[in-house]
N, C-alpha and C. Protein backbone atom coordinates (compact mmCIF):
# COMPACT_ATOMS: atom_id res chain seq x y z
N UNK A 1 89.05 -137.42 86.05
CA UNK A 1 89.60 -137.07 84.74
C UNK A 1 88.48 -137.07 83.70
N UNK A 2 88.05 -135.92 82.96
CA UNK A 2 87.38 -135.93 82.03
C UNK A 2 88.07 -136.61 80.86
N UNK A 3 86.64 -136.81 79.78
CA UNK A 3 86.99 -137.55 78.34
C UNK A 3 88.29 -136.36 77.57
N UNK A 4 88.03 -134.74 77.50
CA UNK A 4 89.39 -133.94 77.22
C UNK A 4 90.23 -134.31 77.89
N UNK A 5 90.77 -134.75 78.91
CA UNK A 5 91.56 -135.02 79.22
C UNK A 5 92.64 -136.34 78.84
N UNK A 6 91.40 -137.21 78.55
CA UNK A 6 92.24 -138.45 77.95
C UNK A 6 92.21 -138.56 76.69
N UNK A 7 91.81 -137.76 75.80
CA UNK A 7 92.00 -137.62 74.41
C UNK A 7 93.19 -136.57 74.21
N UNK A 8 93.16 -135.59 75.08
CA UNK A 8 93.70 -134.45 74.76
C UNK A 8 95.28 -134.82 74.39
N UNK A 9 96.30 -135.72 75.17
CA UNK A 9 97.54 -135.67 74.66
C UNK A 9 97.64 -136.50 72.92
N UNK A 10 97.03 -136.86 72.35
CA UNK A 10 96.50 -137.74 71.14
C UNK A 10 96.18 -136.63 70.06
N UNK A 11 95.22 -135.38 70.56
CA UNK A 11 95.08 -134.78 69.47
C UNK A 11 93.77 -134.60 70.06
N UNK A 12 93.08 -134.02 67.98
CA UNK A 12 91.37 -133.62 68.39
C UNK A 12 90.66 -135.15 67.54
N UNK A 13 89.82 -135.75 68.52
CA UNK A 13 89.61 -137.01 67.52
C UNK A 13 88.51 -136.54 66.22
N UNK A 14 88.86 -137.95 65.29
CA UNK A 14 88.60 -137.89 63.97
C UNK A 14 87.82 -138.60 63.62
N UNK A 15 88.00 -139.74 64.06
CA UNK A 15 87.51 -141.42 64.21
C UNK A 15 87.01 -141.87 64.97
N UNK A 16 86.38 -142.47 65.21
CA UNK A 16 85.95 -143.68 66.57
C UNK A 16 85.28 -144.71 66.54
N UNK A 17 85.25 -145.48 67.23
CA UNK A 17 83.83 -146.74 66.77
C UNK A 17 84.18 -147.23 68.43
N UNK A 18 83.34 -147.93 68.56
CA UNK A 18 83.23 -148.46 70.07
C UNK A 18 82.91 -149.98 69.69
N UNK A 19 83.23 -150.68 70.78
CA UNK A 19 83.10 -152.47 71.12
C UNK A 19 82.27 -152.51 72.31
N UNK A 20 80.81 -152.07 72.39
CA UNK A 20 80.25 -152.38 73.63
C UNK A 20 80.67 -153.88 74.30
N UNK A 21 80.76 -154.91 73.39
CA UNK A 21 80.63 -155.81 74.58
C UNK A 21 82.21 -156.09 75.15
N UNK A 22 83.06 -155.63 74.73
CA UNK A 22 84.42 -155.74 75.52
C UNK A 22 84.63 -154.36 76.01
N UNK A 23 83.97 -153.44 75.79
CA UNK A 23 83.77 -152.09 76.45
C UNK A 23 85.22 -151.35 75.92
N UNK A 24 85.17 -151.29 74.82
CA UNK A 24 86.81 -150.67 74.55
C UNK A 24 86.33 -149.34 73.15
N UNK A 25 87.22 -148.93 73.66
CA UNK A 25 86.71 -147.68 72.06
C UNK A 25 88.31 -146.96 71.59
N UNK A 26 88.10 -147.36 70.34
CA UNK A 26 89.11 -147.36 69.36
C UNK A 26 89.25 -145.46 69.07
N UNK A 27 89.90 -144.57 68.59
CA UNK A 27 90.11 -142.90 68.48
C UNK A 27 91.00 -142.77 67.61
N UNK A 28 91.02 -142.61 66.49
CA UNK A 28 91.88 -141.87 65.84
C UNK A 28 92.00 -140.16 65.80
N UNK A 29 93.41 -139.60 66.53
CA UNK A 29 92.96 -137.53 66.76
C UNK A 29 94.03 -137.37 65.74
N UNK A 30 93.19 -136.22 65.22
CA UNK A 30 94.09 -135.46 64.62
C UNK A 30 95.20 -134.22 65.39
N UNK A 31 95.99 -134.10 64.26
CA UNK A 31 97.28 -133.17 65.10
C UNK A 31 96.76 -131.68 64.41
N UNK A 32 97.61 -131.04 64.41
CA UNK A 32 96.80 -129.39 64.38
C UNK A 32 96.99 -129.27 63.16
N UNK A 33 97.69 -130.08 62.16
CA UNK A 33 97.62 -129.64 60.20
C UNK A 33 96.51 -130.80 60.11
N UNK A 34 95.33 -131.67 60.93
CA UNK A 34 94.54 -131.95 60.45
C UNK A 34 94.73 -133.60 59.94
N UNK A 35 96.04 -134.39 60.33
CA UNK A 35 96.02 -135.95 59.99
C UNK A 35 96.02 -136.38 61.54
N UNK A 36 95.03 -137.32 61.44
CA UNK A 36 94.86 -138.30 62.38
C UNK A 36 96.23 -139.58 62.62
N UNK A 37 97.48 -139.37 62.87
CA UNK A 37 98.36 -140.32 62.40
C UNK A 37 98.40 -141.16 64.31
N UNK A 38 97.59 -140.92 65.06
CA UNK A 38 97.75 -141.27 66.92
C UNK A 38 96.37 -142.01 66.87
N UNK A 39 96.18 -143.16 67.61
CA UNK A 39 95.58 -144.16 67.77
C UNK A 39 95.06 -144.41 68.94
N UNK A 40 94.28 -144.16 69.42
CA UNK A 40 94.23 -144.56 70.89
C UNK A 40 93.42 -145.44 71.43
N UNK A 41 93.32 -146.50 71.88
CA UNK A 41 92.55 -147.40 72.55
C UNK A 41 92.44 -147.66 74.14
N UNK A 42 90.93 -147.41 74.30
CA UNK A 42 90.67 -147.24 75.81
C UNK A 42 89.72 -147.48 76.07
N UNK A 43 89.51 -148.73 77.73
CA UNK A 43 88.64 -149.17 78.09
C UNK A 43 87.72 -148.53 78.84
N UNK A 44 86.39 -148.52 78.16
CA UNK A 44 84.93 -147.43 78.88
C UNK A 44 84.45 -148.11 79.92
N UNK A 45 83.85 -147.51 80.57
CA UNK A 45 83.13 -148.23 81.78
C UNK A 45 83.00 -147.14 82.90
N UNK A 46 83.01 -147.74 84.07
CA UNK A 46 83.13 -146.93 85.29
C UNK A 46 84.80 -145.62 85.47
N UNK A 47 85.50 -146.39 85.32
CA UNK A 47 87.05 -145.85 85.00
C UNK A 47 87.52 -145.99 83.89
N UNK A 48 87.45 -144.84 82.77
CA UNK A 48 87.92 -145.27 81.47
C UNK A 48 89.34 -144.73 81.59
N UNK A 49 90.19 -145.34 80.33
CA UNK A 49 91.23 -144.99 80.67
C UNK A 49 91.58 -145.61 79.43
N UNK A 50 93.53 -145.01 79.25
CA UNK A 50 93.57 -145.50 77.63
C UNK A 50 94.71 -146.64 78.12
N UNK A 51 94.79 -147.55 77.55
CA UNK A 51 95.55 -148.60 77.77
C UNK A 51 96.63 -149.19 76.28
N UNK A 52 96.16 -148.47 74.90
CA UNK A 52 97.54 -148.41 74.06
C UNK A 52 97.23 -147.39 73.02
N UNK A 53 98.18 -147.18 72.92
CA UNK A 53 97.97 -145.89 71.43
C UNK A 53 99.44 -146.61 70.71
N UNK A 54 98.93 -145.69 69.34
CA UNK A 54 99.49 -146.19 68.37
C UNK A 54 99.70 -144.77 67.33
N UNK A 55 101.06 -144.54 66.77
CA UNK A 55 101.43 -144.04 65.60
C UNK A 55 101.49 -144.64 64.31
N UNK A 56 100.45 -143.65 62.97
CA UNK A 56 100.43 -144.41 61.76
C UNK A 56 101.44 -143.34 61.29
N UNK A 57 102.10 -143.47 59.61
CA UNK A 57 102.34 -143.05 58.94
C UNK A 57 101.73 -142.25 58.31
N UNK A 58 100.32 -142.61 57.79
CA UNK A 58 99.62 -141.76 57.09
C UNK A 58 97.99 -141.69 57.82
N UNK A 59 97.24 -140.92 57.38
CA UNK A 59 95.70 -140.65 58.21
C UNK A 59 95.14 -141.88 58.38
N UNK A 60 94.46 -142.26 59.60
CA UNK A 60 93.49 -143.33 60.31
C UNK A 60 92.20 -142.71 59.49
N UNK A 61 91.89 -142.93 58.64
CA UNK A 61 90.13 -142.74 57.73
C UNK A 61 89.14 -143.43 58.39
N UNK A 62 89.71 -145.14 58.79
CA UNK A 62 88.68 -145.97 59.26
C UNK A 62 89.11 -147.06 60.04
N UNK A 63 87.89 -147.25 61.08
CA UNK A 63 88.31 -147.96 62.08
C UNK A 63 86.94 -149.28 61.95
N UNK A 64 87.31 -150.51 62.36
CA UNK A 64 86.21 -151.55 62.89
C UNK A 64 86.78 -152.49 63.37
N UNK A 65 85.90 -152.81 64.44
CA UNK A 65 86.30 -153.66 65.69
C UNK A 65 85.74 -155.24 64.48
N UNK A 66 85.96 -155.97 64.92
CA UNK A 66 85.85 -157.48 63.99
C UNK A 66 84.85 -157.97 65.30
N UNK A 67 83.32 -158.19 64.17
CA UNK A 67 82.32 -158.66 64.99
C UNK A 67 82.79 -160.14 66.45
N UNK A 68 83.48 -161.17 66.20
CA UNK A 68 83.35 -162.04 66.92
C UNK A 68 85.10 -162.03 67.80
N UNK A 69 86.02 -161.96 67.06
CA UNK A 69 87.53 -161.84 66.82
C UNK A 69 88.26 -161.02 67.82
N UNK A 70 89.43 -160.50 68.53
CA UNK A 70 89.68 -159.37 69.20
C UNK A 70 90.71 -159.43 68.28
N UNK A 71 90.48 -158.09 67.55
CA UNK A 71 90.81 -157.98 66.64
C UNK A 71 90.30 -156.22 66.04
N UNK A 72 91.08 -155.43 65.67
CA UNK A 72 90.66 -154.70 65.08
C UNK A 72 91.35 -153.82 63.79
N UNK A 73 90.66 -153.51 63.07
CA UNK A 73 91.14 -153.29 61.40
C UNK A 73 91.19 -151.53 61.42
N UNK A 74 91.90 -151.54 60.91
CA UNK A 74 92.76 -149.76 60.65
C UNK A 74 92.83 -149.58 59.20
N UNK A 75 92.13 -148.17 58.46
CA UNK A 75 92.52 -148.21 57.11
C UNK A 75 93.04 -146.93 57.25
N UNK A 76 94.39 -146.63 56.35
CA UNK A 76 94.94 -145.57 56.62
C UNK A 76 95.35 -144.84 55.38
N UNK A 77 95.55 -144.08 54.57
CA UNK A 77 95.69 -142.95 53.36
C UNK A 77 95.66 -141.95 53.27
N UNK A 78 96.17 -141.38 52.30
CA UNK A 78 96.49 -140.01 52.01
C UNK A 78 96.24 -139.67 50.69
N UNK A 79 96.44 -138.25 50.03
CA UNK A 79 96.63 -137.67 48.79
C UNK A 79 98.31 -137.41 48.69
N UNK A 80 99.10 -137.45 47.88
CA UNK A 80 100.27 -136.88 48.70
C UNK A 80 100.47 -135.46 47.59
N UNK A 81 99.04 -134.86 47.26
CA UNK A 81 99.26 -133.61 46.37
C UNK A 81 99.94 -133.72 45.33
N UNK A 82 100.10 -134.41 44.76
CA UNK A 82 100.48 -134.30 43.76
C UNK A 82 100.34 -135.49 42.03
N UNK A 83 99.72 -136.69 42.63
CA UNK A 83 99.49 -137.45 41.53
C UNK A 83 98.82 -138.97 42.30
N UNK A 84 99.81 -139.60 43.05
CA UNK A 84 98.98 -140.58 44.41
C UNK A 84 97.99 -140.60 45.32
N UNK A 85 97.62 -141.47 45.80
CA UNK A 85 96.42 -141.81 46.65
C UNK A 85 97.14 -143.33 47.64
N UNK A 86 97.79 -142.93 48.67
CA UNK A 86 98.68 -143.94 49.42
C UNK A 86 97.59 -144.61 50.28
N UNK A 87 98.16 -145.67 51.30
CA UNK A 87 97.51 -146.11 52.20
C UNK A 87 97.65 -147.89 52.77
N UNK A 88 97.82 -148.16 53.82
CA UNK A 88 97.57 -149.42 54.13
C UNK A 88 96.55 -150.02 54.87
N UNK A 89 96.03 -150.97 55.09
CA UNK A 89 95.21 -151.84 55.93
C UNK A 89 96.17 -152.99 57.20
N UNK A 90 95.83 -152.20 58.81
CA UNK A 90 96.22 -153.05 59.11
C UNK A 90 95.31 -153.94 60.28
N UNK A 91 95.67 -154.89 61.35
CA UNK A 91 94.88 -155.13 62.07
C UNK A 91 95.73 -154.90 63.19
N UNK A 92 94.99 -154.33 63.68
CA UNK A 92 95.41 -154.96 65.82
C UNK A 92 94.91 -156.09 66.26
N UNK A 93 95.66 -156.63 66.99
CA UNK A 93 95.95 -157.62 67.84
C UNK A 93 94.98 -157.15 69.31
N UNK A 94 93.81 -157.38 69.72
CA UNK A 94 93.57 -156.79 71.10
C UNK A 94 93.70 -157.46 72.31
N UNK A 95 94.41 -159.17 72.25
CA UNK A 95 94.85 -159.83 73.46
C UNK A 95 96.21 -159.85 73.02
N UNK A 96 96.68 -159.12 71.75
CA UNK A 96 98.26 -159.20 72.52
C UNK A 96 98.67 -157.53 72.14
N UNK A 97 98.98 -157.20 73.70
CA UNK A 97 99.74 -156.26 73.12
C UNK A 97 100.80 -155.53 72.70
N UNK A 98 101.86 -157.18 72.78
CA UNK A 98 103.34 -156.67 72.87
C UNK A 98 103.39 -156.73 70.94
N UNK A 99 102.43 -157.21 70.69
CA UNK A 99 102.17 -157.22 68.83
C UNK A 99 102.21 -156.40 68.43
N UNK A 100 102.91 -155.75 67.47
CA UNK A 100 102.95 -154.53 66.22
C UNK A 100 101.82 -154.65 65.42
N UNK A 101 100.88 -153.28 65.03
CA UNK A 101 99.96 -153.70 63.87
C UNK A 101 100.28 -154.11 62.74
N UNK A 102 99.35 -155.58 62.02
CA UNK A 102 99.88 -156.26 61.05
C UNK A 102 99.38 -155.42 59.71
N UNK A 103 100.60 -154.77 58.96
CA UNK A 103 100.34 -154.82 57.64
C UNK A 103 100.10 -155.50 56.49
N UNK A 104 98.68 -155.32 56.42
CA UNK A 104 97.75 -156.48 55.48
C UNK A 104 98.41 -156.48 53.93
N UNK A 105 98.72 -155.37 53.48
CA UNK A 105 98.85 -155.03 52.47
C UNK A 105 100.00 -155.16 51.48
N UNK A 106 100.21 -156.20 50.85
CA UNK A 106 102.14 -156.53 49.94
C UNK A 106 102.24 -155.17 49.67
N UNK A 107 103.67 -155.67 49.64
CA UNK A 107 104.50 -153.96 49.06
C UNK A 107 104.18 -153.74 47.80
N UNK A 108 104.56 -152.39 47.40
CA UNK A 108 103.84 -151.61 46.48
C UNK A 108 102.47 -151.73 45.80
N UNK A 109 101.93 -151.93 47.23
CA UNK A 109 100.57 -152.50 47.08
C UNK A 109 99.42 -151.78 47.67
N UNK A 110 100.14 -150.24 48.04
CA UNK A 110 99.56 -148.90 49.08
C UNK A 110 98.76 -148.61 48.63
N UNK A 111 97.38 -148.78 48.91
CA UNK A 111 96.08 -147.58 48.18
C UNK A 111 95.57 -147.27 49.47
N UNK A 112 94.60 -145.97 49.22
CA UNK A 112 93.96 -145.42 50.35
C UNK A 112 92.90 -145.87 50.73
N UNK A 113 92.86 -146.06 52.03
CA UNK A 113 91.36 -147.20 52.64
C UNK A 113 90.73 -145.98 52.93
N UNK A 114 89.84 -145.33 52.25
CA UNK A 114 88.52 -144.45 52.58
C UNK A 114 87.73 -144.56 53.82
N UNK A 115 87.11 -146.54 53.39
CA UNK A 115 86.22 -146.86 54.79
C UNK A 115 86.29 -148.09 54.59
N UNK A 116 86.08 -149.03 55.80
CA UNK A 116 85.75 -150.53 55.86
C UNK A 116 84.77 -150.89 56.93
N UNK A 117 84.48 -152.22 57.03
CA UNK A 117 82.75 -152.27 57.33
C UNK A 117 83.16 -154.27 57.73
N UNK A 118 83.42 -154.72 58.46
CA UNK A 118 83.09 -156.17 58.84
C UNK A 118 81.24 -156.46 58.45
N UNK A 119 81.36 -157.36 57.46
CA UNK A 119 80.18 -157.81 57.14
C UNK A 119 79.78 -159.30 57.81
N UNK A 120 80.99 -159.81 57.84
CA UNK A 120 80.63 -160.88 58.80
C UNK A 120 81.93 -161.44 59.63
N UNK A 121 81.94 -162.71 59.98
CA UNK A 121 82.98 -163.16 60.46
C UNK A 121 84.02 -162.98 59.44
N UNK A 122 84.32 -163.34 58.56
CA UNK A 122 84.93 -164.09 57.40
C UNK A 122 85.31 -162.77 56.42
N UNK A 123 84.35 -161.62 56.41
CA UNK A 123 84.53 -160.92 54.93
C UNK A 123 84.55 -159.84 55.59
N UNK A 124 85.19 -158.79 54.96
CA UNK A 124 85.84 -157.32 55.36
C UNK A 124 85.22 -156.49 53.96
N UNK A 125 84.71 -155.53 53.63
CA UNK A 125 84.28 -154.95 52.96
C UNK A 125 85.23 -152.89 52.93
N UNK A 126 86.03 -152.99 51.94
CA UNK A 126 86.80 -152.06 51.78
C UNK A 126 86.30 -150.81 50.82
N UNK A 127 86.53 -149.69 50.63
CA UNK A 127 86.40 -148.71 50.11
C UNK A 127 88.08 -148.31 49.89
N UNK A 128 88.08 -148.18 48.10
CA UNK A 128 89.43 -147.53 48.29
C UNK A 128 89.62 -146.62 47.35
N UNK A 129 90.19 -145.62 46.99
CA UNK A 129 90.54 -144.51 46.32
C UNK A 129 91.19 -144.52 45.40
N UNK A 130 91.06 -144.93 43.99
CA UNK A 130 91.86 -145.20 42.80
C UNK A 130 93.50 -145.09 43.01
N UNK A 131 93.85 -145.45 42.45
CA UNK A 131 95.43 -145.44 42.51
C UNK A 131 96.04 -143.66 42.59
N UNK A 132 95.73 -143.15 41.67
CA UNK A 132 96.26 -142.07 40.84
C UNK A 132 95.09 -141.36 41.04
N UNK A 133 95.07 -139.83 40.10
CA UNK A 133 94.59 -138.80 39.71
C UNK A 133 94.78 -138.55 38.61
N UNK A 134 96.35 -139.31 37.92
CA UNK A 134 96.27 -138.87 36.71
C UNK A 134 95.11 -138.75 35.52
N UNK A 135 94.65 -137.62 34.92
CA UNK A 135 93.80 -137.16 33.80
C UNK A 135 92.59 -137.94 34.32
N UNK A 136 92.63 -137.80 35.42
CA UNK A 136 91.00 -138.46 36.23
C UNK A 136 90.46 -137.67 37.35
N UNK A 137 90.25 -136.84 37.35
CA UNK A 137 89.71 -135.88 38.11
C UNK A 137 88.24 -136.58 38.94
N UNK A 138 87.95 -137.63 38.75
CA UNK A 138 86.99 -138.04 38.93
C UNK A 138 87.73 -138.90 40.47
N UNK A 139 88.71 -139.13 40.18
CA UNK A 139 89.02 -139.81 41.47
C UNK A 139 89.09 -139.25 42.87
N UNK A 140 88.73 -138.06 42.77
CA UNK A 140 89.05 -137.48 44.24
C UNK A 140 87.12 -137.66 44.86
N UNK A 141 86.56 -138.33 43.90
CA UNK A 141 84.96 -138.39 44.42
C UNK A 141 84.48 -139.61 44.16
N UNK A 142 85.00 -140.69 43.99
CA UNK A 142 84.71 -141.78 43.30
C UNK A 142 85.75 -142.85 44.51
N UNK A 143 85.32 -144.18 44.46
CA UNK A 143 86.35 -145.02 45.01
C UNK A 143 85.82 -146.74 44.69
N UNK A 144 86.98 -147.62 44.68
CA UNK A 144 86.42 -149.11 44.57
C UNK A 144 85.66 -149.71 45.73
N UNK A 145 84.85 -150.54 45.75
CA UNK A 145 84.77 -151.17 46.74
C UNK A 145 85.19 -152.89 46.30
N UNK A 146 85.91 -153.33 47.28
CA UNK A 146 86.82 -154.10 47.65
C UNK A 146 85.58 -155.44 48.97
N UNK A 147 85.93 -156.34 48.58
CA UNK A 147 85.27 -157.35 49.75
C UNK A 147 86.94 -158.75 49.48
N UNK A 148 87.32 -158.30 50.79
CA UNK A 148 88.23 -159.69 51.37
C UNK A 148 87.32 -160.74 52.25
N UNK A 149 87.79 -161.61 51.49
CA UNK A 149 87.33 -162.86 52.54
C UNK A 149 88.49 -163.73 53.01
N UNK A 150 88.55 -163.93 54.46
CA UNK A 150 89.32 -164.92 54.97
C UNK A 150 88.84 -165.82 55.77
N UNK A 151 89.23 -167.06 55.80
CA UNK A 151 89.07 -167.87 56.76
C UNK A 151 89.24 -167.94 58.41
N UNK A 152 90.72 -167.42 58.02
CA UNK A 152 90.73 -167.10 59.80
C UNK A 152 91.25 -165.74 60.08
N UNK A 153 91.11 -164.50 60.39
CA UNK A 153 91.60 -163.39 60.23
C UNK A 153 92.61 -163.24 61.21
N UNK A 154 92.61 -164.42 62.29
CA UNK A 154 93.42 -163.96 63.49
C UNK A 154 94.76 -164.43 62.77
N UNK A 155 95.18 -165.12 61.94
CA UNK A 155 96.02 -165.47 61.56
C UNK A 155 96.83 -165.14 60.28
N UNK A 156 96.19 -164.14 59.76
CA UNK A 156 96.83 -163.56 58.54
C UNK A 156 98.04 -162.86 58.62
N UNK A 157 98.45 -163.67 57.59
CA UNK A 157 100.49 -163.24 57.56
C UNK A 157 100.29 -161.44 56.84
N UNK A 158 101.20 -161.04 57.44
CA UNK A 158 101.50 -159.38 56.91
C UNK A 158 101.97 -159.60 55.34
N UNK A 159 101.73 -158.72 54.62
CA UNK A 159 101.77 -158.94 53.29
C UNK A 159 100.92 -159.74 52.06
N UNK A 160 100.12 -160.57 53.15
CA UNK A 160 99.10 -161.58 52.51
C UNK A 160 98.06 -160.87 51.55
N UNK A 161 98.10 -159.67 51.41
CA UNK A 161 96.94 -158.69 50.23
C UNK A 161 97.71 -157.92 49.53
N UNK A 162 97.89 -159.17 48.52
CA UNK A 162 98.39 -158.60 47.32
C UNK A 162 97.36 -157.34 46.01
N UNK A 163 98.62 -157.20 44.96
CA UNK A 163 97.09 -156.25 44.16
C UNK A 163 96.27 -156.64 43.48
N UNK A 164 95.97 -157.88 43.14
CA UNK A 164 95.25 -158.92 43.25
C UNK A 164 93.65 -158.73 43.58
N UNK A 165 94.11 -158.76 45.36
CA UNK A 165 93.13 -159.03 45.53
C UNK A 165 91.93 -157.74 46.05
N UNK A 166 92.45 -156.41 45.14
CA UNK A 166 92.05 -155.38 45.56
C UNK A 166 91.32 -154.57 44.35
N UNK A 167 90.71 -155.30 43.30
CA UNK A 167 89.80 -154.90 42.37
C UNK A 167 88.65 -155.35 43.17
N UNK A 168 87.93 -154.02 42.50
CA UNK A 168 86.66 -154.04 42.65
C UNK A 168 85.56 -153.09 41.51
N UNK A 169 84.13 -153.04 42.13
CA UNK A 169 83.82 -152.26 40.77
C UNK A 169 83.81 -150.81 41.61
N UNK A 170 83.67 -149.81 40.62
CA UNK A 170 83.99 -148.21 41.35
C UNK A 170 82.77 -147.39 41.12
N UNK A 171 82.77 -146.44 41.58
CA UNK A 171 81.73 -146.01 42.26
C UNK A 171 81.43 -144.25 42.75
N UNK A 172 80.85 -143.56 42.48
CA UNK A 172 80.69 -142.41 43.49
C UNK A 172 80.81 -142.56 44.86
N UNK A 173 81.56 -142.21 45.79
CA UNK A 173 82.35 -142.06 46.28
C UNK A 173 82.58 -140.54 48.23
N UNK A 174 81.43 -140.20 48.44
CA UNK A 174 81.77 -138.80 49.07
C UNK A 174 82.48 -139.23 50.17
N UNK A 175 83.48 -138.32 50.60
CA UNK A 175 84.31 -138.24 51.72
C UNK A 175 83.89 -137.14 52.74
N UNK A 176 83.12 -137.62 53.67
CA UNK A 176 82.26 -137.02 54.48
C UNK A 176 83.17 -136.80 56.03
N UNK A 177 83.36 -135.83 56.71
CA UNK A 177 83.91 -135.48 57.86
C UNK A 177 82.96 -135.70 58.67
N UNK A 178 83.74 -136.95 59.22
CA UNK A 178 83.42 -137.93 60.85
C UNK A 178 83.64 -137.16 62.01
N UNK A 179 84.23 -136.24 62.24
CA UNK A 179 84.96 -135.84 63.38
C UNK A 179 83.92 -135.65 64.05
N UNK A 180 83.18 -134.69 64.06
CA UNK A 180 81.78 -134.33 64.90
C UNK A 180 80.98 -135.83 65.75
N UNK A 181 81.15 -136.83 64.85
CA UNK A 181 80.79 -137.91 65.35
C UNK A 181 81.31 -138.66 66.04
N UNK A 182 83.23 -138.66 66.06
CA UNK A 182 83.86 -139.14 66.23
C UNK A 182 83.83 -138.18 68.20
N UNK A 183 83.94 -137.01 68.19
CA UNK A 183 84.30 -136.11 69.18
C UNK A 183 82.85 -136.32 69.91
N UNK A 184 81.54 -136.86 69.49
CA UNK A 184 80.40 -136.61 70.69
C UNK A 184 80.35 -138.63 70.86
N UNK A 185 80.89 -139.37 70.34
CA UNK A 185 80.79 -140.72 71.23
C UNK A 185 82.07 -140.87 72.27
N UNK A 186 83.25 -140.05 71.47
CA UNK A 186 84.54 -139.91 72.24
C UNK A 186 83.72 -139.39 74.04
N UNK A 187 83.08 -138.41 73.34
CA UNK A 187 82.89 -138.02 75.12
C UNK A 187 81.60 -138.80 75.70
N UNK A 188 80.92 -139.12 75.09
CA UNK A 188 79.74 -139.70 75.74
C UNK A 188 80.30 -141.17 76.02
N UNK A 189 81.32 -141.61 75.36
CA UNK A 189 82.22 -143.16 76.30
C UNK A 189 83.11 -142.88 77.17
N UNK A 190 83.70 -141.98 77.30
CA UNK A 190 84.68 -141.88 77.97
C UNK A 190 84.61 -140.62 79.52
N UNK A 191 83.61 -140.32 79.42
CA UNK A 191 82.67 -139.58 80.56
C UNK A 191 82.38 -140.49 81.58
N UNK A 192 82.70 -141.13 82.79
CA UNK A 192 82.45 -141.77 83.94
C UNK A 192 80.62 -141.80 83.99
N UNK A 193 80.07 -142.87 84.10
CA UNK A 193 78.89 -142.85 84.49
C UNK A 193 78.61 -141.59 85.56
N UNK A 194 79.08 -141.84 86.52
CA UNK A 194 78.86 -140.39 87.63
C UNK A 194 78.26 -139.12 86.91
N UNK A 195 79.20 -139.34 86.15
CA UNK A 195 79.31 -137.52 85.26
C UNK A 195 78.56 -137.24 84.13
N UNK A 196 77.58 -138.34 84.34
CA UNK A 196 77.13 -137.94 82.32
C UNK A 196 75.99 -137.31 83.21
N UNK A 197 75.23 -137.09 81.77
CA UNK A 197 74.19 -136.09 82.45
C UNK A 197 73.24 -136.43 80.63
N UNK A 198 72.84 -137.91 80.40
CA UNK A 198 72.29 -138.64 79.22
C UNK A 198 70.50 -138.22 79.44
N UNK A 199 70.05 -137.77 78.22
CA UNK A 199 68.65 -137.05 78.61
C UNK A 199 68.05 -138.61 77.54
């Protein structure tokens, strides 16, 4: 089975990041109007293969595996055309998988996660997309950056990120298309050693 093959029922991927040392690689594909809302997680190696996927509500923008933790963080948003900028933060669970992804984010507390970045054990470093558009035209190029710190991340209650704790200072901002990057590690992990052909 080629890497098209195990991406292919998911979509065209968008996203990706890899966990060399648990050998797992995270995929967000897009569907054919272009949102990544399918998730797929699958272990690389000799026999790769996907072992859970996941449906979001709104676009997978950003993915990171949590340096020490099994654990991994999902930021997800939209425009919805017309005045908003939606979105939640959640985590996966990667030793359990009868777990639902935890929504980090209190209610009416939706902004769009652009990108996020594990800086260390403890602190999560967010990118997010102003609330609105209203008479701000500047927001579709601009975004906050956001740093959470927790103590223990494996244990954070859903709802625990309030709006609070989601100022930051703001910033220029470009929203750069991953896919190309996302579609040549997709295949270069998920290609059987046998079959690569790595110069």
């Amino acid at each position: 089975m080629t890497a098209s093959d195990l991406v292919a029922p998911l979509g065209d991927p968008a996203v990706a990041v890899a966990d060399p040392d648990r050998r797992l690689l995270a995929v967000a594909c897009a569907d054919r109007y272009g949102e990544a809302l399918r998730l797929g997680l699958f272990e690389t190696g000799a026999t790769p293969r996907l072992i859970r996927r996941f449906t979001f509500d709104l676009s997978v923008n950003a993915l990171a595996f949590h340096p020490e933790l099994p654990l991994l963080a999902v930021g997800t948003g939209d425009y919805d055309g017309g005045y908003a900028f939606s979105g939640q933060l959640f985590l996966i669970d990667l030793d359990a998988p009868a777990r639902r992804p935890r929504r980090l984010f209190a209610a009416r507390t939706d902004r769009q996660v652009l990108a996020l970045r594990w800086l260390d054990r403890h602190r999560l470093q967010l990118h997010l997309a102003p609330p609105d558009d209203d008479e701000d035209e500047a927001a579709h190029t601009e975004a906050h950056t956001v740093l959470l710190h927790r103590t223990d991340w494996a244990d954070l209650l859903t709802g625990s990120v309030t709006a609070r704790h989601l100022h930051g200072p703001r910033g220029p901002f470009p929203r750069p298309d991953g896919s190309a990057a996302a579609r040549a590690l997709t295949a270069r992990l998920l290609t059987p050693p046998a079959h690569r052909h790595d110069r």
